[in-house]
N, C-alpha and C. Protein backbone atom coordinates (compact mmCIF):
# COMPACT_ATOMS: atom_id res chain seq x y z
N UNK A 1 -18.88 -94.93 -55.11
CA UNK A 1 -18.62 -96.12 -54.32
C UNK A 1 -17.51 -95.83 -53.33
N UNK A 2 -17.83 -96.28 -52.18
CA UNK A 2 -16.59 -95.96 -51.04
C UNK A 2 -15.42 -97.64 -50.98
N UNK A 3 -14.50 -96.90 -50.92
CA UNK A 3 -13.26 -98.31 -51.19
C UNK A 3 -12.48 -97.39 -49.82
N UNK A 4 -11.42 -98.34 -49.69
CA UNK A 4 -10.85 -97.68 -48.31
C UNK A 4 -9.57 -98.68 -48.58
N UNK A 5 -8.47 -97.62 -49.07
CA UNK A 5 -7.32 -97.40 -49.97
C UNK A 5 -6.19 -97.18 -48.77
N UNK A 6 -5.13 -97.87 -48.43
CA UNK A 6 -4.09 -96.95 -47.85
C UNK A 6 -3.58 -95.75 -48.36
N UNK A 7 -3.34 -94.64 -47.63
CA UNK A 7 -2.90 -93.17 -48.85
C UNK A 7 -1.94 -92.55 -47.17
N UNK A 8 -0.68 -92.10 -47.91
CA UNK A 8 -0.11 -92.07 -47.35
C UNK A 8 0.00 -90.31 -47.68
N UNK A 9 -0.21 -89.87 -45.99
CA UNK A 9 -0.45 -88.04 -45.76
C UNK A 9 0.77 -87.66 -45.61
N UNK A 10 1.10 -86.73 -46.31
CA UNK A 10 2.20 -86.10 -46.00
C UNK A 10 2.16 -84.57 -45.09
N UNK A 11 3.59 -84.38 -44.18
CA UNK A 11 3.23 -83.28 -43.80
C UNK A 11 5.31 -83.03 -43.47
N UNK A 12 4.75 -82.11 -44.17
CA UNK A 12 6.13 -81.51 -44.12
C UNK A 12 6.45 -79.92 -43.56
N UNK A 13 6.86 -79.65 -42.48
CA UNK A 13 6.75 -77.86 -41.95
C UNK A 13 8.42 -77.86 -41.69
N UNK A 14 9.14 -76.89 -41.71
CA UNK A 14 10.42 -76.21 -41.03
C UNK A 14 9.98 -74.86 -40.96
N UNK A 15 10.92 -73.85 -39.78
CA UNK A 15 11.10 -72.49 -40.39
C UNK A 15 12.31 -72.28 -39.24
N UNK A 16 13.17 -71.52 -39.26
CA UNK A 16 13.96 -70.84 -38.93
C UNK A 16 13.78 -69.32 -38.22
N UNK A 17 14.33 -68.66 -37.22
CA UNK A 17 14.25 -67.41 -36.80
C UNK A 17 15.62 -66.80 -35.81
N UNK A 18 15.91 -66.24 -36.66
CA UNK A 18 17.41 -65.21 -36.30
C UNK A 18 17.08 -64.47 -35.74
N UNK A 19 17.68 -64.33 -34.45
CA UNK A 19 17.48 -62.64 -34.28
C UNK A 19 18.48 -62.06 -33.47
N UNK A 20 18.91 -61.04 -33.99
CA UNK A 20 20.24 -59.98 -33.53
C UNK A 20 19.78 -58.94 -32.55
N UNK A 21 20.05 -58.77 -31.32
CA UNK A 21 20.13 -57.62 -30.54
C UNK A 21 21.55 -56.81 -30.51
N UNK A 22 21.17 -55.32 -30.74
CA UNK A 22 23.00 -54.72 -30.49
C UNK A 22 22.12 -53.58 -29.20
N UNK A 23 23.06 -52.85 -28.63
CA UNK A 23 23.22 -51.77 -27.64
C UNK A 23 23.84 -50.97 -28.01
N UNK A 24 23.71 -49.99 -29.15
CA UNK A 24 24.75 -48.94 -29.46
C UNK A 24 24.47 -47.77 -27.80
N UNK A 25 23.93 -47.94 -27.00
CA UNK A 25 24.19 -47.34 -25.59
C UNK A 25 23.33 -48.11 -24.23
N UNK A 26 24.07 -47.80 -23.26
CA UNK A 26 23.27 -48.73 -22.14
C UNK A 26 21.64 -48.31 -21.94
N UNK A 27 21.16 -47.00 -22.88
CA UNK A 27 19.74 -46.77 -22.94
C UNK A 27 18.91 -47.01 -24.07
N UNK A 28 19.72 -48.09 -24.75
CA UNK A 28 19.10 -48.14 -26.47
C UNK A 28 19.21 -49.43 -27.12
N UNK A 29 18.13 -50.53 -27.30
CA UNK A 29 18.47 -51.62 -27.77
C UNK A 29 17.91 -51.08 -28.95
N UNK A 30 18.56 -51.92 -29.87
CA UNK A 30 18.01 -52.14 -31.41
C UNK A 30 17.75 -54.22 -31.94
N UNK A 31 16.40 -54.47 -32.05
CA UNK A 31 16.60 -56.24 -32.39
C UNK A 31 16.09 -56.03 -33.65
N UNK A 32 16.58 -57.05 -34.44
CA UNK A 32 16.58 -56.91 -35.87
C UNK A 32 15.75 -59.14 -35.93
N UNK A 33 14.93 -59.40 -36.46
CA UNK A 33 14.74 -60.96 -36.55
C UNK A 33 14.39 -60.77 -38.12
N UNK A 34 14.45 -62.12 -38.68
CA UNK A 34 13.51 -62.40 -39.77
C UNK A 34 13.40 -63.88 -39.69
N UNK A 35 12.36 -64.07 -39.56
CA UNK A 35 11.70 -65.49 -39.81
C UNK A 35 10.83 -66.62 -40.89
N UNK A 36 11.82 -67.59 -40.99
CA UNK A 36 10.89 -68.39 -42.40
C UNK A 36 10.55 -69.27 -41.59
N UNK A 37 8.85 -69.55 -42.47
CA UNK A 37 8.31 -70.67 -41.96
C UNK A 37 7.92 -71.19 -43.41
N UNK A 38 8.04 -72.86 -43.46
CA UNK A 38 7.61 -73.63 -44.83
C UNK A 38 6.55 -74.81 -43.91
N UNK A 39 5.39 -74.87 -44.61
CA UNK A 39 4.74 -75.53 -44.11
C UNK A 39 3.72 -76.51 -45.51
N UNK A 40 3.64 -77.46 -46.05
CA UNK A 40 3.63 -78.80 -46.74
C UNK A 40 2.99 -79.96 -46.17
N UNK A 41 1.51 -79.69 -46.98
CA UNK A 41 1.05 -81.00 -46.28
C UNK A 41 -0.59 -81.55 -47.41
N UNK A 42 -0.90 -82.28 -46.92
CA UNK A 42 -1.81 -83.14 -47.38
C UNK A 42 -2.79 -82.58 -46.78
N UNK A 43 -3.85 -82.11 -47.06
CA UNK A 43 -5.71 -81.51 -46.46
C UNK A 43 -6.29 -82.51 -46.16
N UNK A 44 -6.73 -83.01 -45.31
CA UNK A 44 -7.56 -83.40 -44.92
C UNK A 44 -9.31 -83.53 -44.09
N UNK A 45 -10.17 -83.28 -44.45
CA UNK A 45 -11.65 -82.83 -44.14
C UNK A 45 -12.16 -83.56 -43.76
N UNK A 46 -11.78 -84.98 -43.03
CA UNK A 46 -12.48 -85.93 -42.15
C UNK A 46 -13.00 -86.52 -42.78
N UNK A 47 -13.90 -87.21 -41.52
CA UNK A 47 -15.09 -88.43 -42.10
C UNK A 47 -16.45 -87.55 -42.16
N UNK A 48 -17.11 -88.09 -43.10
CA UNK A 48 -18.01 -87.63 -43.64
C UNK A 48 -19.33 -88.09 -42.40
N UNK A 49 -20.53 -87.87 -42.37
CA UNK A 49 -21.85 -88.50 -41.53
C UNK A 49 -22.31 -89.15 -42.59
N UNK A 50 -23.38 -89.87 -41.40
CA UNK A 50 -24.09 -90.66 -42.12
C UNK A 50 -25.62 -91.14 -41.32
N UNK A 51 -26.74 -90.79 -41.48
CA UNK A 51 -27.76 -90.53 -40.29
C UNK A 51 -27.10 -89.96 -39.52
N UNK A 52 -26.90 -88.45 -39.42
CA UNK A 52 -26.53 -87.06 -38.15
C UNK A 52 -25.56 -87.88 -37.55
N UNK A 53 -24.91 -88.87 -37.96
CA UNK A 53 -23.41 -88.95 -36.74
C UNK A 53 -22.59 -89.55 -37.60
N UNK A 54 -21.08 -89.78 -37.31
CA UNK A 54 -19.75 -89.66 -37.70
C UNK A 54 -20.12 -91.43 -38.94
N UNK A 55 -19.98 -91.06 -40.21
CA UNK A 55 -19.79 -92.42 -40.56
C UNK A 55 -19.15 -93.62 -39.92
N UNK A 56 -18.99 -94.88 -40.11
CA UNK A 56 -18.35 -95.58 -39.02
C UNK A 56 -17.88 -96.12 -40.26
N UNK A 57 -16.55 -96.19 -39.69
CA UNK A 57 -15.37 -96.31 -40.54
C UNK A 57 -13.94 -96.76 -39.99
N UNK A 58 -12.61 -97.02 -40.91
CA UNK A 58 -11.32 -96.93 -39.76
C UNK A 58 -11.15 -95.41 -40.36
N UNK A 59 -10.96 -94.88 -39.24
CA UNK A 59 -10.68 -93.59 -38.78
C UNK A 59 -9.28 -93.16 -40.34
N UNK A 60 -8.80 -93.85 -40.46
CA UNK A 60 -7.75 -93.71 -41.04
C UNK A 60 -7.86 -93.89 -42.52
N UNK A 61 -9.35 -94.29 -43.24
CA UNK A 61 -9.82 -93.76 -44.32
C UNK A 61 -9.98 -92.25 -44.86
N UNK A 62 -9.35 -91.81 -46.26
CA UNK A 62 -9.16 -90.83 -46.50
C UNK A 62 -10.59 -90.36 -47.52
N UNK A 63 -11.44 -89.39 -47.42
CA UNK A 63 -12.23 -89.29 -48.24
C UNK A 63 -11.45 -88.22 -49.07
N UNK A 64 -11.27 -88.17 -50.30
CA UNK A 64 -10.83 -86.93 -51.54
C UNK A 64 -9.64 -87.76 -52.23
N UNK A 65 -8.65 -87.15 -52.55
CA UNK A 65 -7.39 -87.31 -53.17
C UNK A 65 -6.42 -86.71 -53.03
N UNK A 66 -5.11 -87.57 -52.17
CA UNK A 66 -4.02 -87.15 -51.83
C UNK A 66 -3.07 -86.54 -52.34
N UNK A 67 -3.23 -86.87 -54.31
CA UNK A 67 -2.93 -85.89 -55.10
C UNK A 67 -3.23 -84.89 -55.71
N UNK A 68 -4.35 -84.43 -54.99
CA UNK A 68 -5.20 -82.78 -55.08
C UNK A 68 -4.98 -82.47 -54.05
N UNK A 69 -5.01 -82.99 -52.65
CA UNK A 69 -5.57 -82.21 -51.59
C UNK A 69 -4.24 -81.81 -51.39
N UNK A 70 -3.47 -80.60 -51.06
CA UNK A 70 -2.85 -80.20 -51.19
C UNK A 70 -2.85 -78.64 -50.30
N UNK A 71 -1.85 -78.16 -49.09
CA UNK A 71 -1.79 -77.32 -49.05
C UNK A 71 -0.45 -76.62 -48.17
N UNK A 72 -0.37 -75.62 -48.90
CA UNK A 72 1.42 -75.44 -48.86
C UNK A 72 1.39 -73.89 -48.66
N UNK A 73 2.10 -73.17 -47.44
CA UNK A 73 2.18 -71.94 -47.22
C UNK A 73 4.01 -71.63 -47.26
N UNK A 74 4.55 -70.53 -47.89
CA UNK A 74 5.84 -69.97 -46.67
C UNK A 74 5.52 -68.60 -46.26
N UNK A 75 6.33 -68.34 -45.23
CA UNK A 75 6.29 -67.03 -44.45
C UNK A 75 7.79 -66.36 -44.38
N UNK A 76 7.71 -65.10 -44.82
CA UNK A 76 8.80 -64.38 -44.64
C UNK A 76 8.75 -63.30 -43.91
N UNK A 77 9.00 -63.19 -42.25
CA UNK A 77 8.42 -61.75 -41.77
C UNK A 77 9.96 -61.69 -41.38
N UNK A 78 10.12 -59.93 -41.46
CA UNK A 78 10.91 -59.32 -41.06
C UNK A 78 10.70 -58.40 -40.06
N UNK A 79 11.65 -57.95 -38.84
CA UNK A 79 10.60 -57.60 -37.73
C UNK A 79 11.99 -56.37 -37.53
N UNK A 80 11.63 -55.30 -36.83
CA UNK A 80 12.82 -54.40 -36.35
C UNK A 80 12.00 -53.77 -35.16
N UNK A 81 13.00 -53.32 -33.88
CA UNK A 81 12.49 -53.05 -32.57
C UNK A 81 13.31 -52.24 -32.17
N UNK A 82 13.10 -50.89 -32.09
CA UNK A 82 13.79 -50.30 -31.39
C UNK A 82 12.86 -49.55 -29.70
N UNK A 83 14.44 -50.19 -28.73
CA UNK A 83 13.68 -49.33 -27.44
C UNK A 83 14.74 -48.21 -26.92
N UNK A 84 14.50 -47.54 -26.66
CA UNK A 84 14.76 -46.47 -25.92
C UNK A 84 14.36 -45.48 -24.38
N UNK A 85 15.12 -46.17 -23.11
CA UNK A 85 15.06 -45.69 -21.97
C UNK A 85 15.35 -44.04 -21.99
N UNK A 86 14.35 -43.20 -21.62
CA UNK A 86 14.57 -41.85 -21.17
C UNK A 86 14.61 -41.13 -20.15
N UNK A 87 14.64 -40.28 -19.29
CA UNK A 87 15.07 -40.03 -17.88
C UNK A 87 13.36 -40.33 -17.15
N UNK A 88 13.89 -40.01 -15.91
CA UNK A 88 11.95 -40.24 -14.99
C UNK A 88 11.16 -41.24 -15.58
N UNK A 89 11.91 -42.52 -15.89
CA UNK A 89 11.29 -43.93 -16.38
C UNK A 89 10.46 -44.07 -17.59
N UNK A 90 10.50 -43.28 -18.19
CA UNK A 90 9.61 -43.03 -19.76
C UNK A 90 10.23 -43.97 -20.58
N UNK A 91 9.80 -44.99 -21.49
CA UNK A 91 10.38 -45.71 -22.63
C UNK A 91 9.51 -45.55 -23.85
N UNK A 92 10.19 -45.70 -24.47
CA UNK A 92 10.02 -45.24 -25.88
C UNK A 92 9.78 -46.68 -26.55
N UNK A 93 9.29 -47.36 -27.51
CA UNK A 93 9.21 -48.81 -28.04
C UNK A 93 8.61 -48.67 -29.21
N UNK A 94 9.54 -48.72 -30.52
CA UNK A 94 9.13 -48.64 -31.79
C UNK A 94 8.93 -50.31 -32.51
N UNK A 95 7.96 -50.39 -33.02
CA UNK A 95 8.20 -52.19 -33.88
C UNK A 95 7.65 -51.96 -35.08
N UNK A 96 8.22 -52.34 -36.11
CA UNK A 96 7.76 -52.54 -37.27
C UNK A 96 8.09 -53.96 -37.75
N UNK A 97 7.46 -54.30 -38.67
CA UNK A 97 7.15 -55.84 -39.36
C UNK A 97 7.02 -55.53 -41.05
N UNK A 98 7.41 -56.29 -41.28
CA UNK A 98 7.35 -56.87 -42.72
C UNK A 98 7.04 -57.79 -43.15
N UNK A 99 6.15 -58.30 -43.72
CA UNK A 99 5.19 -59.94 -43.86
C UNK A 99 5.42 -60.32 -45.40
N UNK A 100 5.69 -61.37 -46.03
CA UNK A 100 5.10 -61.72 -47.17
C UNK A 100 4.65 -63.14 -46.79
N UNK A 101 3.55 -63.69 -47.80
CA UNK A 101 2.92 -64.75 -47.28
C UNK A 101 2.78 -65.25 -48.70
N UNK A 102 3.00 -66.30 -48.69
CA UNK A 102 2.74 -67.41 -50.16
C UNK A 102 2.00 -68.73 -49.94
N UNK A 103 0.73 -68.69 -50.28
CA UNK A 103 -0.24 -69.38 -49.32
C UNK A 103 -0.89 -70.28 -51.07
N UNK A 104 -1.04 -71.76 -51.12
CA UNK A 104 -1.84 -72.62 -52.02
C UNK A 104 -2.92 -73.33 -50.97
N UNK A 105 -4.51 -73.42 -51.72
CA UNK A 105 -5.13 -74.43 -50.89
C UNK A 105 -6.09 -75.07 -51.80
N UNK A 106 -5.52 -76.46 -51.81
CA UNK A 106 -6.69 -77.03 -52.74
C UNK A 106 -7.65 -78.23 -51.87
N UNK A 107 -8.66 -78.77 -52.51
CA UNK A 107 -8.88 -80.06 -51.57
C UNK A 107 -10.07 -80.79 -52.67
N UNK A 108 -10.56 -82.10 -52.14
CA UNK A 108 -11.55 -82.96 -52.62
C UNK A 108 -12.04 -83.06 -51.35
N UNK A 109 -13.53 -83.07 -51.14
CA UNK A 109 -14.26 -83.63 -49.47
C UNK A 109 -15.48 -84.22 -49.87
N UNK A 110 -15.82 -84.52 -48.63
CA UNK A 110 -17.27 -84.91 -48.96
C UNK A 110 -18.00 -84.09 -48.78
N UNK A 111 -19.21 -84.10 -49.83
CA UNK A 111 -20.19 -82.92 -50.42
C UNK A 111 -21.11 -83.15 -49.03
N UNK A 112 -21.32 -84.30 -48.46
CA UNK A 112 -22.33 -84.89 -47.53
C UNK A 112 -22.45 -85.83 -47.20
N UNK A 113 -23.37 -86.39 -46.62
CA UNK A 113 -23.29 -87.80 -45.59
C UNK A 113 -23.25 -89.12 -47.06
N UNK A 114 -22.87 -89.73 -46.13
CA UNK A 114 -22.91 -91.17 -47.04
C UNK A 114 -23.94 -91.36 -47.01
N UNK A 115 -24.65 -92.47 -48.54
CA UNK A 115 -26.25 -92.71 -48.39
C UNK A 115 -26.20 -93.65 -47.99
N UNK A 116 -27.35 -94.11 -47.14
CA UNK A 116 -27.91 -95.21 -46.56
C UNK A 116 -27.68 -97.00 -46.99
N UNK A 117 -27.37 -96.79 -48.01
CA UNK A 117 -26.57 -98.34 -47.86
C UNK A 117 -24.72 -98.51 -47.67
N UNK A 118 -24.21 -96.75 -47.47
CA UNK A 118 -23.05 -97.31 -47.26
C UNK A 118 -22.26 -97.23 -48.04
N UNK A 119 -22.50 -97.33 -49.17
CA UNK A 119 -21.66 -97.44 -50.70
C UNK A 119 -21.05 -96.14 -51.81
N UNK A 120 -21.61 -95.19 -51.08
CA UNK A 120 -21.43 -93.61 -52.23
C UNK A 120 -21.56 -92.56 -51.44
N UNK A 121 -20.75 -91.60 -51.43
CA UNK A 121 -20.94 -90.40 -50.98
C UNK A 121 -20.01 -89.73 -51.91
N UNK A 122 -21.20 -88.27 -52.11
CA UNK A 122 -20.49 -87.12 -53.31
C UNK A 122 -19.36 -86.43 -52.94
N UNK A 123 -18.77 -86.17 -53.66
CA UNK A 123 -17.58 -85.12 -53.37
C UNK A 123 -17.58 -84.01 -54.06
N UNK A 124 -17.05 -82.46 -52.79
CA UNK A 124 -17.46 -81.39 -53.83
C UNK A 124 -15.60 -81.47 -53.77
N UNK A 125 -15.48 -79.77 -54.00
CA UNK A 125 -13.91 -79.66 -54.20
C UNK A 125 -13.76 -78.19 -54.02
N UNK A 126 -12.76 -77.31 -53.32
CA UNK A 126 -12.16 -76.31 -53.35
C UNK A 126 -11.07 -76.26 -54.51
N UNK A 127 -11.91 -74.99 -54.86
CA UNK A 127 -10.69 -74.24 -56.51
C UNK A 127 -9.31 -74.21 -55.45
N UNK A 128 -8.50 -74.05 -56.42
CA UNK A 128 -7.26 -73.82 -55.92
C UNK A 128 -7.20 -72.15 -55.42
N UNK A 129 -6.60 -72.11 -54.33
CA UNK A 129 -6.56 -70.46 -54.03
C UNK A 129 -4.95 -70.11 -53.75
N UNK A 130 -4.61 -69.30 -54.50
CA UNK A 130 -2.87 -69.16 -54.07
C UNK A 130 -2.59 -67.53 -53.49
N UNK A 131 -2.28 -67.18 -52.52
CA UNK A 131 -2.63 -66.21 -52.07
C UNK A 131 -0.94 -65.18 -52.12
């Protein structure tokens, strides 16, 4: 049965990014960054159809559950750059990176269109994946 519930989405993101340049010579930068990103929020998979077009609905009906749907990443990259100017315009440009990633994704959706009187549509569900 379809009911149409206020549910309040959350979305929560920050991240931060430092980054240090030094010149140990006027032909040699060295940049050093590391960057967090937190990102927190509620899944959402739309409105479902219903005869090949968009159910008609307020837009602002949630199909699944706001306390499953769920999906939450952080990011920790660490980055280092070294350049180096050499004579007769040659540069040199080293980068390396360092990534870790901590990734959850769960959800409830609709399996498929609403049936024809309006009143029921199935729901499948994504396993939880934590990466």
């Amino acid at each position: 049965m379809l009911t149409q519930q206020p549910v309040i989405k959350t979305t929560i993101w920050y991240g931060f990014n430092p980054t240090m340049t030094c010149a140990p010579s006027d032909r040699t930068r060295i940049k050093l960054s590391y960057e967090y990103f937190h990102d927190d929020r509620t899944a959402d998979r739309g409105i479902p159809s219903q005869f090949g077009r968009p159910y008609v609905t307020n837009p602002s009906t949630f199909f699944g559950n706001p306390a499953l749907n769920r999906v939450n990443a952080d990011a920790h990259i660490a980055t280092f750059v070294l350049e180096h100017e050499f004579d007769l315009g040659l540069k040199l440009k080293n980068q390396a990176r360092y990534a870790h990633y901590e990734k959850f994704y769960q959800n409830i959706f609709p399996g498929g269109p609403v049936n024809a009187a309006g009143t029921a549509v199935s729901l499948s569900a994504c396993q939880p994946v934590s990466l």
